[in-house]
Protein backbone atom coordinates (compact mmCIF):
# COMPACT_ATOMS: atom_id res chain seq x y z
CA UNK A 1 -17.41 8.64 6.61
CA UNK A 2 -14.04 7.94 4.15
CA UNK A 3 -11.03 6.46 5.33
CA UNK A 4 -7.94 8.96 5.98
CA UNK A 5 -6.38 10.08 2.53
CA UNK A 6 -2.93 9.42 2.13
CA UNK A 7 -0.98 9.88 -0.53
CA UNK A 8 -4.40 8.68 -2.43
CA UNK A 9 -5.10 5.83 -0.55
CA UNK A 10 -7.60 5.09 2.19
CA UNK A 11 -6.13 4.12 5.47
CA UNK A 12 -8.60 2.82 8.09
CA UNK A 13 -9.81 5.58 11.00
CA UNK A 14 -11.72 4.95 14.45
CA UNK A 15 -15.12 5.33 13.09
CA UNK A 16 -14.67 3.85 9.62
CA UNK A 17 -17.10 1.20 9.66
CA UNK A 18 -16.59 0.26 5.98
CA UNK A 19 -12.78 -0.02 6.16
CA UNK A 20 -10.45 -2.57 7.94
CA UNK A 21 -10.60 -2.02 11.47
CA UNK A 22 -7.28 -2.23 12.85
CA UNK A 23 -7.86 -4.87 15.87
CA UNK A 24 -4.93 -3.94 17.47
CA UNK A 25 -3.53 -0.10 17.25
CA UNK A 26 -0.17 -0.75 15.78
CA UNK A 27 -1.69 -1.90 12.51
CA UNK A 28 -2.91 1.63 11.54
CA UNK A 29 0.91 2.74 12.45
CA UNK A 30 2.30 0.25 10.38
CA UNK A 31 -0.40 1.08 7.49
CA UNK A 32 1.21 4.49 7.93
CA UNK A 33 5.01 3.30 7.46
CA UNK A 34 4.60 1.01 5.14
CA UNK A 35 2.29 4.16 2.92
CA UNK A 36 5.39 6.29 3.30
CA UNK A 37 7.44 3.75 2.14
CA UNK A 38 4.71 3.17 -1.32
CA UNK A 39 5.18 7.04 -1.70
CA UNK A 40 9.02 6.94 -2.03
CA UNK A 41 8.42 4.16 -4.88
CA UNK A 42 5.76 5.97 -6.89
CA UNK A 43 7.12 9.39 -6.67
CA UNK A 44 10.39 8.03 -7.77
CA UNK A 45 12.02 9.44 -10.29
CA UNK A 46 13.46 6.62 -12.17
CA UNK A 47 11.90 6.46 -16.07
CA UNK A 48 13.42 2.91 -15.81
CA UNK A 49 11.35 2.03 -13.00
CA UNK A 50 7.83 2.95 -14.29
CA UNK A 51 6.89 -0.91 -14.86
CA UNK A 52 7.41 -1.37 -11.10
CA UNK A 53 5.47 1.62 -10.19
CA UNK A 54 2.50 0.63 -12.25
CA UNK A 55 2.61 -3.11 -10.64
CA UNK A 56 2.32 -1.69 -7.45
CA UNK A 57 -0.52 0.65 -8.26
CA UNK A 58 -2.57 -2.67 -8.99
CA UNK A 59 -1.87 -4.16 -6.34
CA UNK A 60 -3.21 -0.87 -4.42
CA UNK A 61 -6.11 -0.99 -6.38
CA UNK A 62 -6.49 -4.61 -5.62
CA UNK A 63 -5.93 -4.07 -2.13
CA UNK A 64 -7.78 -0.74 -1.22
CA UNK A 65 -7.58 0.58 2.37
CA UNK A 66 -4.98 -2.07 2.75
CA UNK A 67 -1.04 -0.60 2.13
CA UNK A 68 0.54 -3.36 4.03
CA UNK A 69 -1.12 -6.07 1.83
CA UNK A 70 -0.37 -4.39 -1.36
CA UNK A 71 3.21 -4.20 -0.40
CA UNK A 72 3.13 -7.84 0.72
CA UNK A 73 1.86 -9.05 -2.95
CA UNK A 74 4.14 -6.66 -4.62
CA UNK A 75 7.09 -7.23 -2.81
CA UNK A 76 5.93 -11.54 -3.32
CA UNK A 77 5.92 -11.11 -7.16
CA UNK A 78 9.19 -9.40 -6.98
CA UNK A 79 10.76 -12.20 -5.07
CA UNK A 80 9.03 -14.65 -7.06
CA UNK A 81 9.74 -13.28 -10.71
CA UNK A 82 13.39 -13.07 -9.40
CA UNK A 83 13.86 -16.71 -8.87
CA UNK A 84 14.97 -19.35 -11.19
């Protein structure tokens, strides 16, 4: 069985033996938050932006069935490439 869709990405489900299961409930919540919060980036309008938006689509596809992680490592490279 395939993880949940969302937005094109797999987010784990009770069942989902191949995906991440969530020891603790609140993890698939916060997979769900933090996947609305990857939406508002990528369907952002912003031409200037489209660097960003393809950064973070590797680090989906680096990360699949993990949103939060991507998001971590994304949001770590920004910090990073922002410092001295």
């Amino acid at each position: 069985m395939a993880g949940t869709p969302f937005f094109g990405l797999e987010l784990y489900r009770p069942g989902d033996s191949h995906l991440y299961s969530p020891a603790d409930p609140e993890l698939l919540l916060l997979q769900v938050q933090v996947t609305e919060i990857i939406r508002s980036v990528l369907e952002a309008g912003d031409p200037g932006k489209e660097d960003v938006r393809a950064r973070l689509r590797a680090h989906l596809a680096r990360n699949p069935g993990h949103p939060e992680l991507a998001l971590l490592a994304h949001l770590q490279e920004r910090h990073s490439a922002s410092q001295p």
